[in-house]
C-alpha atoms as a PDB file:
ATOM      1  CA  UNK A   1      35.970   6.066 -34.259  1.00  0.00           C
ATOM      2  CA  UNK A   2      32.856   7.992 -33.684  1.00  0.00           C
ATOM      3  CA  UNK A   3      33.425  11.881 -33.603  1.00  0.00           C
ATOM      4  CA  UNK A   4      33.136  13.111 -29.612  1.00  0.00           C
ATOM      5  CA  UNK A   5      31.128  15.835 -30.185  1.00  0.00           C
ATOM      6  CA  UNK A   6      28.529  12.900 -32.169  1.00  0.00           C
ATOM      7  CA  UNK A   7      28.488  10.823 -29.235  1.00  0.00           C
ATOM      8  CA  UNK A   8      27.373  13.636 -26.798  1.00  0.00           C
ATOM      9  CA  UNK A   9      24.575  14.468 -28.848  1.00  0.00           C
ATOM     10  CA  UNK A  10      23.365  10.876 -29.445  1.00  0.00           C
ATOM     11  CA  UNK A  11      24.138  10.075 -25.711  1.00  0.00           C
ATOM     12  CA  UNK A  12      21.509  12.930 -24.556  1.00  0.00           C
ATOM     13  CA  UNK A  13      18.969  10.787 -25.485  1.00  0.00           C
ATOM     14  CA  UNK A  14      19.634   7.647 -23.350  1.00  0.00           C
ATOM     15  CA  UNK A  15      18.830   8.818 -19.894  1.00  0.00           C
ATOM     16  CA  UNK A  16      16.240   8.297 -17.109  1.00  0.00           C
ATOM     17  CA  UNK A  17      13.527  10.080 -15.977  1.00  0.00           C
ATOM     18  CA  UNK A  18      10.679   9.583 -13.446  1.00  0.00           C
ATOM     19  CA  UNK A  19       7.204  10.501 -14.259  1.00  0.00           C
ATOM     20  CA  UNK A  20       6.587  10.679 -10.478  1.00  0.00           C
ATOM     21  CA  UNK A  21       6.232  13.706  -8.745  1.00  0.00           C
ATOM     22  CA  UNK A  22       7.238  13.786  -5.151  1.00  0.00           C
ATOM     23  CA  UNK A  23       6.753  15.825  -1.713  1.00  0.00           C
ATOM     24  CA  UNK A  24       9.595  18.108  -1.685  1.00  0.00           C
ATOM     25  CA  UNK A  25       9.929  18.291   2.411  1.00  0.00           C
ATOM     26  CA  UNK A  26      10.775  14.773   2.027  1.00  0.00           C
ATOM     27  CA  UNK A  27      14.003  14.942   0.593  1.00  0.00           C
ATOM     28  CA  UNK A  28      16.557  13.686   2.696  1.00  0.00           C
ATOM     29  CA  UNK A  29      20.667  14.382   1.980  1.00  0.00           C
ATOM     30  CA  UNK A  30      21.836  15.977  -1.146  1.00  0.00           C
ATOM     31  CA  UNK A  31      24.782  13.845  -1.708  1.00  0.00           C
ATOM     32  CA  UNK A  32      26.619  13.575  -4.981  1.00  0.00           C
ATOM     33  CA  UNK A  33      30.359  12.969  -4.493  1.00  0.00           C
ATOM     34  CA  UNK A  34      32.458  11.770  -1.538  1.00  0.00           C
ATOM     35  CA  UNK A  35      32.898  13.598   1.859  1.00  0.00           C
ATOM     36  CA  UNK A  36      34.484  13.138   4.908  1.00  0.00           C
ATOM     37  CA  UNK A  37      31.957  10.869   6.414  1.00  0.00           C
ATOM     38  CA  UNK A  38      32.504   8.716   3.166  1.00  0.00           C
ATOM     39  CA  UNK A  39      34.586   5.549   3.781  1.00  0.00           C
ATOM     40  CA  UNK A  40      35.080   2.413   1.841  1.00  0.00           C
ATOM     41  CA  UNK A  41      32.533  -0.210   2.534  1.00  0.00           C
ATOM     42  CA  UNK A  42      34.667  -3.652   0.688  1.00  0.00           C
ATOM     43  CA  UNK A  43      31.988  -6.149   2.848  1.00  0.00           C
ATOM     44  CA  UNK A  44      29.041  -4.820   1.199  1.00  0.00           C
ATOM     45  CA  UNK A  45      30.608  -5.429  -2.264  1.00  0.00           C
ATOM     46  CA  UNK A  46      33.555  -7.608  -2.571  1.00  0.00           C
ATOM     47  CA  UNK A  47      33.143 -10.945  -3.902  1.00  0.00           C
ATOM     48  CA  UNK A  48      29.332 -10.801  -3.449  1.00  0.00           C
ATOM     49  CA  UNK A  49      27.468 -12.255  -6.356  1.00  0.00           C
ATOM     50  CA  UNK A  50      23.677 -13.729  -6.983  1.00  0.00           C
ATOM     51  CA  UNK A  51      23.651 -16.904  -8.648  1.00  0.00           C
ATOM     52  CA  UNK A  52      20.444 -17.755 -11.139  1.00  0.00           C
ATOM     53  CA  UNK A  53      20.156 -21.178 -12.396  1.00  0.00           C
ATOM     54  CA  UNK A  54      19.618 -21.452 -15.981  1.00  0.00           C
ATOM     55  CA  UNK A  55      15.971 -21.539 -17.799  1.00  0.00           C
ATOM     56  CA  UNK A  56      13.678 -19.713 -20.294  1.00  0.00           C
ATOM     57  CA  UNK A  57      11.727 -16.749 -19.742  1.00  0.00           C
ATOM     58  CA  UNK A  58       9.975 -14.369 -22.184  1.00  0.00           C
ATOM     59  CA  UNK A  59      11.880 -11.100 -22.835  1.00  0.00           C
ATOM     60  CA  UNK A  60      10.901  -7.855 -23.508  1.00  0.00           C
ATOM     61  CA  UNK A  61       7.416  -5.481 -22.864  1.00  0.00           C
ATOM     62  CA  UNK A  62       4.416  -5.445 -25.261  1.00  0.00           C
ATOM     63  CA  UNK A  63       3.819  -2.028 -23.356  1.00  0.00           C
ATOM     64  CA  UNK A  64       7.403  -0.085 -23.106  1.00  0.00           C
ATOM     65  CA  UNK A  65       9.178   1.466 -25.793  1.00  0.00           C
ATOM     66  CA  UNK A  66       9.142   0.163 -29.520  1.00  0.00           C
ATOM     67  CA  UNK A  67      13.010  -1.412 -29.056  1.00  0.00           C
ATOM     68  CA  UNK A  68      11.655  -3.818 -26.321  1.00  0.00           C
ATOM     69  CA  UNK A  69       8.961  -5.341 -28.616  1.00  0.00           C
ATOM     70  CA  UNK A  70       8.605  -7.964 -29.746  1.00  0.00           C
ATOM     71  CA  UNK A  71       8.083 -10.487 -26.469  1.00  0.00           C
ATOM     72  CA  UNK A  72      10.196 -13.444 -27.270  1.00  0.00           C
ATOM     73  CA  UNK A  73      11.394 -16.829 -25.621  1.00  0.00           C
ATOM     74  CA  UNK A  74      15.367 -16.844 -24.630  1.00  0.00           C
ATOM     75  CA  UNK A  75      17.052 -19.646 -23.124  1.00  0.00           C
ATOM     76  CA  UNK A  76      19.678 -18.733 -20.347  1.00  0.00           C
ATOM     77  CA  UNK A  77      22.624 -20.802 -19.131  1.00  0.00           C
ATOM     78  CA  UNK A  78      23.009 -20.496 -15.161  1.00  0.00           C
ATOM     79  CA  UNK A  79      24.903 -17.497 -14.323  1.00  0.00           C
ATOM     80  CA  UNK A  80      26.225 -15.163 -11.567  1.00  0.00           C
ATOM     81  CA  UNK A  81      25.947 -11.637 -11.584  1.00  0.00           C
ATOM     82  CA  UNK A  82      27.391  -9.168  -8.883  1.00  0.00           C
ATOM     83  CA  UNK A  83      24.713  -7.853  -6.397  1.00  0.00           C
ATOM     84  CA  UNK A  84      25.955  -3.871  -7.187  1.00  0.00           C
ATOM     85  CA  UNK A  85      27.344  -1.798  -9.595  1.00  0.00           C
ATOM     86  CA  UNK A  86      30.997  -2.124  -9.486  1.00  0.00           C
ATOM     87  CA  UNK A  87      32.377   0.626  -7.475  1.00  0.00           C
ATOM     88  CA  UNK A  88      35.064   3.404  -7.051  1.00  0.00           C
ATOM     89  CA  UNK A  89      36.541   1.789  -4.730  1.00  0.00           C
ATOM     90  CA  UNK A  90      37.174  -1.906  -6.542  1.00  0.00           C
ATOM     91  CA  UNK A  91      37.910  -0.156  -9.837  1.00  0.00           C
ATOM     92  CA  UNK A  92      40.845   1.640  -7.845  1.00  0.00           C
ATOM     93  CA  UNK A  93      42.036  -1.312  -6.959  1.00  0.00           C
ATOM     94  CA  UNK A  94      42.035  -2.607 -11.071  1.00  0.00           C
ATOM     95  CA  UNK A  95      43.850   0.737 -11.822  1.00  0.00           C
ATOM     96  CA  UNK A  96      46.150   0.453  -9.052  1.00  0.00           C
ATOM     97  CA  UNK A  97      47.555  -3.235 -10.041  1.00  0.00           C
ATOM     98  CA  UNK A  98      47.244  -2.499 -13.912  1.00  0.00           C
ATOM     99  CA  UNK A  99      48.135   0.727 -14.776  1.00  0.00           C
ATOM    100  CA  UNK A 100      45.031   0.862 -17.082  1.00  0.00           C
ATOM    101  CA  UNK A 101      44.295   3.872 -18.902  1.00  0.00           C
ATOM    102  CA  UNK A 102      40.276   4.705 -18.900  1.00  0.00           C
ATOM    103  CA  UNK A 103      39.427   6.145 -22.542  1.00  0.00           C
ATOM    104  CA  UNK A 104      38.160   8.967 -20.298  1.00  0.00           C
ATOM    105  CA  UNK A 105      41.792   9.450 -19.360  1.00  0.00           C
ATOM    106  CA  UNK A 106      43.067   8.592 -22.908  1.00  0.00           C
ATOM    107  CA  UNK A 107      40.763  11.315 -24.588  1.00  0.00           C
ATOM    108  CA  UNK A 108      41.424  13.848 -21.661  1.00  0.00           C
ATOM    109  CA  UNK A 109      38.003  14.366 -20.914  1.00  0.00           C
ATOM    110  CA  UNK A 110      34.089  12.916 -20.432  1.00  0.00           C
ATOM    111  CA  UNK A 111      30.870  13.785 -20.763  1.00  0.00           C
ATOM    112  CA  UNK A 112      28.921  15.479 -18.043  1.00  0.00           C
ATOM    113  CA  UNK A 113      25.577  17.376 -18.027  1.00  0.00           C
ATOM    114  CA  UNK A 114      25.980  20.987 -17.175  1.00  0.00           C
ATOM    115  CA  UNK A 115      23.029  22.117 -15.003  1.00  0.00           C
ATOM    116  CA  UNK A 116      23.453  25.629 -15.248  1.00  0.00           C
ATOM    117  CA  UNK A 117      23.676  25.703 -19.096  1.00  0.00           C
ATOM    118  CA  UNK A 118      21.484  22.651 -19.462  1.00  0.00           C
ATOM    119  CA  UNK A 119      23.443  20.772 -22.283  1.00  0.00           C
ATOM    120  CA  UNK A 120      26.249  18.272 -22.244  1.00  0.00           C
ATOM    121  CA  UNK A 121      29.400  18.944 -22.299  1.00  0.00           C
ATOM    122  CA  UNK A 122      33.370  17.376 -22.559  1.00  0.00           C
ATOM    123  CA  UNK A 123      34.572  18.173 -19.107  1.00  0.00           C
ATOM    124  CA  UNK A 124      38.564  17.838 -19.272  1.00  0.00           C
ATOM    125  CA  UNK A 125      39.825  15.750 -16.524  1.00  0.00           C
ATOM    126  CA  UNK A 126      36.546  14.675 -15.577  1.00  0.00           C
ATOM    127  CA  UNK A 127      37.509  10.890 -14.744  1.00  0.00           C
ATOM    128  CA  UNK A 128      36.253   7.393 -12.838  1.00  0.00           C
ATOM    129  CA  UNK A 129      37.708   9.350  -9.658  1.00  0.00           C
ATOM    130  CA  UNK A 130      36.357  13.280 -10.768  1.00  0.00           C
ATOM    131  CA  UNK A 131      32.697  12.297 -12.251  1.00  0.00           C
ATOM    132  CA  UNK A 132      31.935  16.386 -12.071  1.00  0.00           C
ATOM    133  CA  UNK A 133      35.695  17.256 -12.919  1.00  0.00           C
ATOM    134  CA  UNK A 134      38.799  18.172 -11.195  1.00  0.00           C
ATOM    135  CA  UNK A 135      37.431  21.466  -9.925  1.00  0.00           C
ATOM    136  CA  UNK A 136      34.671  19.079  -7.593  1.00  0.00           C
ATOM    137  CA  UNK A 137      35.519  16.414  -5.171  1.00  0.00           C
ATOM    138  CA  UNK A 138      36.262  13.172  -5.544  1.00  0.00           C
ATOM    139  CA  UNK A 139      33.533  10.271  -6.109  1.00  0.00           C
ATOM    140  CA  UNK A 140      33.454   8.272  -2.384  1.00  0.00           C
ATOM    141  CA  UNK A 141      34.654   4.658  -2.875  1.00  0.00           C
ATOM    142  CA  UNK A 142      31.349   3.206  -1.896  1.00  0.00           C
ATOM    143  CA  UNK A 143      29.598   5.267  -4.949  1.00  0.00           C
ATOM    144  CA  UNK A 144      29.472   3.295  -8.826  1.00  0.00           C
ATOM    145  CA  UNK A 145      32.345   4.131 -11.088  1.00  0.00           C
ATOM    146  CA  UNK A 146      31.160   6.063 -13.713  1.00  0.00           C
ATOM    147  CA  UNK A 147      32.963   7.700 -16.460  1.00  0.00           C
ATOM    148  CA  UNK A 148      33.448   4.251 -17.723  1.00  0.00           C
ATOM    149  CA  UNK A 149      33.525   2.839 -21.807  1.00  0.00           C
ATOM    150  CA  UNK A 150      32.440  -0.403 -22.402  1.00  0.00           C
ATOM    151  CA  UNK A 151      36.106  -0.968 -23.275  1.00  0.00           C
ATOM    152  CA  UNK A 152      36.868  -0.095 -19.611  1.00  0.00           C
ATOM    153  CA  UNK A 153      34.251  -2.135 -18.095  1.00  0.00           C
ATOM    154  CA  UNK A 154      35.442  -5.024 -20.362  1.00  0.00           C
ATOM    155  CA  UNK A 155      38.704  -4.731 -19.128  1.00  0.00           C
ATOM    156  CA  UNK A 156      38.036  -4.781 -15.514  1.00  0.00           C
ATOM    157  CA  UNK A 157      35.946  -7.537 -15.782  1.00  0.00           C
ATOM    158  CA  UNK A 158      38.524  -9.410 -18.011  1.00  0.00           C
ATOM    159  CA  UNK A 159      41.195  -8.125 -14.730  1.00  0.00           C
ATOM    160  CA  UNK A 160      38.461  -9.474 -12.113  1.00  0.00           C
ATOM    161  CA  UNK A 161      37.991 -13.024 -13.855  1.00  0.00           C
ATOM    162  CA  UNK A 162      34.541 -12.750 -15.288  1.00  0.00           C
ATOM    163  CA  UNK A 163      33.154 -10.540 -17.891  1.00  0.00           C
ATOM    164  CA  UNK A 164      29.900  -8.705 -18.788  1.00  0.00           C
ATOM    165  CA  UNK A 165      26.554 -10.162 -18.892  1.00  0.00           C
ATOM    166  CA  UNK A 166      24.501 -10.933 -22.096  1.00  0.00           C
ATOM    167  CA  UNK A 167      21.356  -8.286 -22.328  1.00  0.00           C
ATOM    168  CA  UNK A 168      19.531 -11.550 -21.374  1.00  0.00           C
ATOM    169  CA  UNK A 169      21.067 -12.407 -18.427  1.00  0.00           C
ATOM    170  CA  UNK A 170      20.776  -8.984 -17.027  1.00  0.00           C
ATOM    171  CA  UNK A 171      16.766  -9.326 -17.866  1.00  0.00           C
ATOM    172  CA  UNK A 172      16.844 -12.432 -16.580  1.00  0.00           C
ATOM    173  CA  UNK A 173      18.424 -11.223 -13.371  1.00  0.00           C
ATOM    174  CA  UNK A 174      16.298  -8.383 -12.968  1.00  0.00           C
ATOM    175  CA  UNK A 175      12.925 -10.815 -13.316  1.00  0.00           C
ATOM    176  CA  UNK A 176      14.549 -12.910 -10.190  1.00  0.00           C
ATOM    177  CA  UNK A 177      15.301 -15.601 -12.850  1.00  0.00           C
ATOM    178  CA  UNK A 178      12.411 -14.913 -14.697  1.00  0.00           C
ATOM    179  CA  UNK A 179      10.035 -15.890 -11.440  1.00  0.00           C
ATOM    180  CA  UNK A 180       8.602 -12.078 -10.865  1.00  0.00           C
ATOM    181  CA  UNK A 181       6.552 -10.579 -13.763  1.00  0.00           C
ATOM    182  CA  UNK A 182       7.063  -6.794 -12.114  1.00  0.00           C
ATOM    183  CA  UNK A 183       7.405  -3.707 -14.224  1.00  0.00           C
ATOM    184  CA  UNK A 184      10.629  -3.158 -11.782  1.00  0.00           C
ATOM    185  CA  UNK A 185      12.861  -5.133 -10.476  1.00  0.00           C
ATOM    186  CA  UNK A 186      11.302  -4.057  -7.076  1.00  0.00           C
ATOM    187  CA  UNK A 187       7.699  -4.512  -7.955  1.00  0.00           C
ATOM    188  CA  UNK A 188       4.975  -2.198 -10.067  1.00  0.00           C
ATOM    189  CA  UNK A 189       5.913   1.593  -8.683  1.00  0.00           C
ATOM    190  CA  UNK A 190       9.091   4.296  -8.245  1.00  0.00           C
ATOM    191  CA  UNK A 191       7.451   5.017  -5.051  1.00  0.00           C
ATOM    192  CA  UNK A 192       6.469   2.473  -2.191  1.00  0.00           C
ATOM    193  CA  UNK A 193       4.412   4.022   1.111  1.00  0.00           C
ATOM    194  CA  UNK A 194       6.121   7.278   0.431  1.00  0.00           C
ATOM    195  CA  UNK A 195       9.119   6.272  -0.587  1.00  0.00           C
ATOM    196  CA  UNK A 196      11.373   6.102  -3.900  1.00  0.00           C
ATOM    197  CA  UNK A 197      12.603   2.447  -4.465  1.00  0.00           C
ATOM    198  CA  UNK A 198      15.670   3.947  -6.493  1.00  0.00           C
ATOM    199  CA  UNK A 199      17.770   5.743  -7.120  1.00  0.00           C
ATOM    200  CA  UNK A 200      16.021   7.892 -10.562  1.00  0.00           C
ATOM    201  CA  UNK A 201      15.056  11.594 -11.930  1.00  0.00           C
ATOM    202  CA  UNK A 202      12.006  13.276  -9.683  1.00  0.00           C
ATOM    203  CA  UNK A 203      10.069  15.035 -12.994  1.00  0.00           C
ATOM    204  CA  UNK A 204       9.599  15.170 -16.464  1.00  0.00           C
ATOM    205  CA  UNK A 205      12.132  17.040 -17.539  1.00  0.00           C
ATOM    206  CA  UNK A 206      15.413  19.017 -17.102  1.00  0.00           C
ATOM    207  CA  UNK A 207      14.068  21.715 -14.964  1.00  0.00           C
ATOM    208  CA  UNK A 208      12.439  19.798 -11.924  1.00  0.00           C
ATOM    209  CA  UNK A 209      15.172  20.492  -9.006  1.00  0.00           C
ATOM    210  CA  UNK A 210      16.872  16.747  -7.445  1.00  0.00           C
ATOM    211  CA  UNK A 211      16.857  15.540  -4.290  1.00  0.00           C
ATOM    212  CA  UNK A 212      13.458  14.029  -3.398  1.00  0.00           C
ATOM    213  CA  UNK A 213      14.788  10.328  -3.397  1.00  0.00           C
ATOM    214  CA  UNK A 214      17.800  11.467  -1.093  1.00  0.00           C
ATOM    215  CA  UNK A 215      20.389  12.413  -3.605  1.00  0.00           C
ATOM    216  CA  UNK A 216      20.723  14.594  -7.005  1.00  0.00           C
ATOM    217  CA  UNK A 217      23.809  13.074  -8.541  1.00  0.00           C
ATOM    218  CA  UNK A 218      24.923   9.233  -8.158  1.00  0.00           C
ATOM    219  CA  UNK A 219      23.929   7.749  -4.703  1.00  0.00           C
ATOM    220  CA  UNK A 220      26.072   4.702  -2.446  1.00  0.00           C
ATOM    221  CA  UNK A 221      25.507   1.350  -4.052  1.00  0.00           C
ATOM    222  CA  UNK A 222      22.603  -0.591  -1.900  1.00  0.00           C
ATOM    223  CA  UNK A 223      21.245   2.693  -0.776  1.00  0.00           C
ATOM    224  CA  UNK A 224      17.510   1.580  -1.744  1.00  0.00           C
ATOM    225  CA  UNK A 225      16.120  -1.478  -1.028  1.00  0.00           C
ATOM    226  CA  UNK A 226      17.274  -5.488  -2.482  1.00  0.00           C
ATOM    227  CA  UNK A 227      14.909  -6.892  -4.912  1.00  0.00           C
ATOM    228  CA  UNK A 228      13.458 -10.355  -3.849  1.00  0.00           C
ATOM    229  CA  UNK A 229      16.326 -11.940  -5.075  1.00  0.00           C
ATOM    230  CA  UNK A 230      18.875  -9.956  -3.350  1.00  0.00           C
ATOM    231  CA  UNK A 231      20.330  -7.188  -6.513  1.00  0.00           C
ATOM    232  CA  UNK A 232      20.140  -3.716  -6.109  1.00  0.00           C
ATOM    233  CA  UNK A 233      20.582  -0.992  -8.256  1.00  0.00           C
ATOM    234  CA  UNK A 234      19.161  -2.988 -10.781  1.00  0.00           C
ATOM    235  CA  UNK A 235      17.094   0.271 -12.033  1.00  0.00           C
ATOM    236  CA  UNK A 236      17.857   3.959 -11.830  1.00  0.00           C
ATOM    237  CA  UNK A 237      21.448   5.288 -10.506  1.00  0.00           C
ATOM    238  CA  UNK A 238      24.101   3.982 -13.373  1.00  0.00           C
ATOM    239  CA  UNK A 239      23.064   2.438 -16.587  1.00  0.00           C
ATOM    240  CA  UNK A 240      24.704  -0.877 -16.567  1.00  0.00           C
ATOM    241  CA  UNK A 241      26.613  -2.011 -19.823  1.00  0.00           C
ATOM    242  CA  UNK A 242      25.796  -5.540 -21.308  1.00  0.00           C
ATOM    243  CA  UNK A 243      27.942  -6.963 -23.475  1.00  0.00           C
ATOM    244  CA  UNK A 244      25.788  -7.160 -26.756  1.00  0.00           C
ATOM    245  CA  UNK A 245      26.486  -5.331 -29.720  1.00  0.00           C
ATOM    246  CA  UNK A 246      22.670  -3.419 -29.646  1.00  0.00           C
ATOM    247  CA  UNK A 247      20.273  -4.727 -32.474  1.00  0.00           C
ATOM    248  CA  UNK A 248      16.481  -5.057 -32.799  1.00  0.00           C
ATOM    249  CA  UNK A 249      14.658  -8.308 -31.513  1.00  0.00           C
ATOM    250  CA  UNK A 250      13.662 -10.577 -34.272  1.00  0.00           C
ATOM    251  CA  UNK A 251      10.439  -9.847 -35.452  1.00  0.00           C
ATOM    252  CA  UNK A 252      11.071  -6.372 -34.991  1.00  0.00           C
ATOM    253  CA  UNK A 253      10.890  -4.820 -38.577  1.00  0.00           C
ATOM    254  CA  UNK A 254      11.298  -1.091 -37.690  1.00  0.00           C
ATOM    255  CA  UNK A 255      14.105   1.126 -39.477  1.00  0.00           C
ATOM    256  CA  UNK A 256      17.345   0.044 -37.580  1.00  0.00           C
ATOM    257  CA  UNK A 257      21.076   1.389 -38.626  1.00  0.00           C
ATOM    258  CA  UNK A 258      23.241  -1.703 -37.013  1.00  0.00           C
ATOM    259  CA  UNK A 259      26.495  -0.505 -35.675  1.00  0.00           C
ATOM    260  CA  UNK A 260      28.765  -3.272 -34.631  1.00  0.00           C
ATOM    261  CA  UNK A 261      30.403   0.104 -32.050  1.00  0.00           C
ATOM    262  CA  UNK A 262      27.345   0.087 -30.236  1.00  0.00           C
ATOM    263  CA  UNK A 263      26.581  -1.791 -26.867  1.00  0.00           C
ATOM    264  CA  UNK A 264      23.482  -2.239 -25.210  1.00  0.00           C
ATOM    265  CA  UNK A 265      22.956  -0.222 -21.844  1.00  0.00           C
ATOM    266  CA  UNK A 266      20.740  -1.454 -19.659  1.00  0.00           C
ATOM    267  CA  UNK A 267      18.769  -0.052 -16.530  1.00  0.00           C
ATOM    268  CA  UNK A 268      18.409   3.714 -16.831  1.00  0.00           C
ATOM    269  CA  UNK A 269      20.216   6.445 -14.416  1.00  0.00           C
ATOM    270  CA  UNK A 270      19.123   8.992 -11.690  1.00  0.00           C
ATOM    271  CA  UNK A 271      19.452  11.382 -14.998  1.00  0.00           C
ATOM    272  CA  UNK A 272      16.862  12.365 -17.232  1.00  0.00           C
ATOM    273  CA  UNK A 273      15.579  10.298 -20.005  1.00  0.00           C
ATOM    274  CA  UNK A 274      12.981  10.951 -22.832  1.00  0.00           C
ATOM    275  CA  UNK A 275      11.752   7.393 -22.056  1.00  0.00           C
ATOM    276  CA  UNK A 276      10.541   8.630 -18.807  1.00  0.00           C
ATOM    277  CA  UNK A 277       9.999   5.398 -16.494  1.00  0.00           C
ATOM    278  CA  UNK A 278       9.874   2.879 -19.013  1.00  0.00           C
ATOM    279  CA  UNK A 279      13.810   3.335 -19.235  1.00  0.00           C
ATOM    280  CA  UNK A 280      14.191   1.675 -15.052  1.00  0.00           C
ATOM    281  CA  UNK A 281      12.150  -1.164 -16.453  1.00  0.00           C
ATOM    282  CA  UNK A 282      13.467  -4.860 -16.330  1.00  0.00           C
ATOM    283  CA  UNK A 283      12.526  -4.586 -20.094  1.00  0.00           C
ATOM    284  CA  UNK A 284      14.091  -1.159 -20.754  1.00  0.00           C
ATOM    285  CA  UNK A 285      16.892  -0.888 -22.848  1.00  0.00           C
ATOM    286  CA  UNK A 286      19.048   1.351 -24.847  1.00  0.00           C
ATOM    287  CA  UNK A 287      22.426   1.921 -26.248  1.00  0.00           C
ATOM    288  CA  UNK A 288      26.122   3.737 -26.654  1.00  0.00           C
ATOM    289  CA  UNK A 289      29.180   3.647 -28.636  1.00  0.00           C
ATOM    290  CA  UNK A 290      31.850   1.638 -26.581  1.00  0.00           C
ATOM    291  CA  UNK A 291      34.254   4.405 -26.421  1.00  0.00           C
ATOM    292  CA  UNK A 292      31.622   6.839 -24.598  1.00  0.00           C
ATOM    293  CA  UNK A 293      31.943   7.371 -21.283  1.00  0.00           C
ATOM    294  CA  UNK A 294      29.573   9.680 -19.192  1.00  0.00           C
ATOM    295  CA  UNK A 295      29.073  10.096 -15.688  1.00  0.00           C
ATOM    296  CA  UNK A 296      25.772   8.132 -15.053  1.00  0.00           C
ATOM    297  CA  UNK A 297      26.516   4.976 -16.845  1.00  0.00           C
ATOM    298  CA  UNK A 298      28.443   2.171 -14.907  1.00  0.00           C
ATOM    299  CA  UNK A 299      28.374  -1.586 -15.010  1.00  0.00           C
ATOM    300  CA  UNK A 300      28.491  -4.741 -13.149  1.00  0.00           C
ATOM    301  CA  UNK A 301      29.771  -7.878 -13.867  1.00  0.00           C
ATOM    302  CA  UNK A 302      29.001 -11.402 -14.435  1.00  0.00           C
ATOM    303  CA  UNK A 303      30.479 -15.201 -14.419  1.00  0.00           C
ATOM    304  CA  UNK A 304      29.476 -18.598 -15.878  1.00  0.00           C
ATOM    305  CA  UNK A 305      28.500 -21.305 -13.543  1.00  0.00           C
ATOM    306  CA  UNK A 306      28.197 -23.976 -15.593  1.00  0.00           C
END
């Protein structure tokens, strides 16, 4: 079992950042947890899943970070993955008919990123349904769970009858079935005619104030727009846990510690990240110990179809 305190410090390093600057009078609603205008939105996400037939595509960047290199062939089987981020409200419902216990819960506490002291810290009681704490409101049901392990997501998915998808699938997924050749999911920019695509950090670094792409915290699955092949959320908002154990790509002869603990996170997070944009890339990736859970990384899941 990794040491808490070890996985705060390594987990500082695995968050997004935008290296777009935008007009400040533009920024819409500051929302971050639920309120009373908040309500459960089960059409937009239950049961709705993109299917991707099977087939080859090249994976990885020649021009992101040094983990995405080198550009290789994979081979994917057809799949389905969901459209969103699993959210607050469906994981209630796992929690409700289970009696899981999150290792959030099991540990007594999570990590969260203190903005007045700027460093992470162990928040006690901070939880899937308290992603700032007990002190703060409660996350609204249309929002992504955060404050999820791996071991939680795995569970849930095991509960919902599917399971995580492969690093390659979610690539795969996030190239429209390896059709679009887009640094994004969405196409070549963070911002569009004025406005942000997703859901990611306004700056380049800790101390540019949130809110220019509508929200400083987490934001309502689907809030920005579909990709071509109808995800969202498919960069920025909640990193999105694959089910790989993380590892180089072959060919890739850098200095690499393998930990069989750690899983590959894919995505990147409306949080910063020293990897700046390359981290909301369909080629971005990065990692955490399956016991960690933080409040900007999530998941969604995925079935066979085969």
């Amino acid at each position: 079992m990794v040491v808490r305190s070890l996985i705060l410090s390594l987990s500082v390093m695995l968050f997004s950042c935008s290296s777009n600057q935008a007009d400040k009078s533009k920024a819409q609603k500051v929302s971050t947890v639920a309120t009373e205008n908040d309500a459960t939105n089960e059409s937009i996400t239950k049961g709705t899943m993109i299917y991707f037939e099977g087939g080859s595509f090249m994976m990885g960047s020649d021009n992101g970070t040094p983990q995405e290199q080198p550009v290789h062939q994979v081979e994917v089987k057809s799949f389905k993955i969901d459209k969103y981020p699993v959210t607050v409200g469906e994981f209630r419902r796992f929690i409700d008919a289970t009696k899981f216990q999150t290792d959030a819960d099991r540990f007594g506490d999570s990590g969260v990123f203190d903005f007045k002291t700027s460093g992470w810290t162990l928040v006690p009681g901070a939880n899937w349904q308290y992603p700032m704490g007990r002190n703060e409101p409660k996350a609204g049901d249309n929002y992504p769970v955060t404050h999820v392990s791996w071991n939680d997501a795995n569970a849930y998915a095991a509960w919902a009858g599917k399971r995580l998808p492969t690093e390659a699938e979610w690539e795969y997924a996030a190239h429209c079935g390896g059709k679009s050749n887009s640094k994004f999911s969405w196409g070549n920019e963070l911002i569009q005619n004025g406005k942000y695509m997703a859901n990611v950090w306004q700056g380049e670094d800790l101390k540019v104030k949130q809110g220019a792409d509508g929200f400083a915290l987490t934001s309502p699955v689907g809030s920005f727009p579909e990709t071509s092949c109808g995800l969202t959320d498919m960069g920025g908002n909640v990193w999105n846990w694959c089910s790989d154990v993380y590892t180089m790509y072959p060919g890739n002869n850098a200095p690499f510690h393998s930990n069989p603990e750690a899983k590959v996170i894919r995505g990147g997070s409306f949080f910063f990240d020293q990897n700046g944009e390359n981290s909301y890339s369909t080629s971005g990736r990065a990692s955490n110990t399956q016991e960690t859970s933080l409040f900007n990384t999530g998941f969604r899941c995925a079935e066979n179809s085969e």
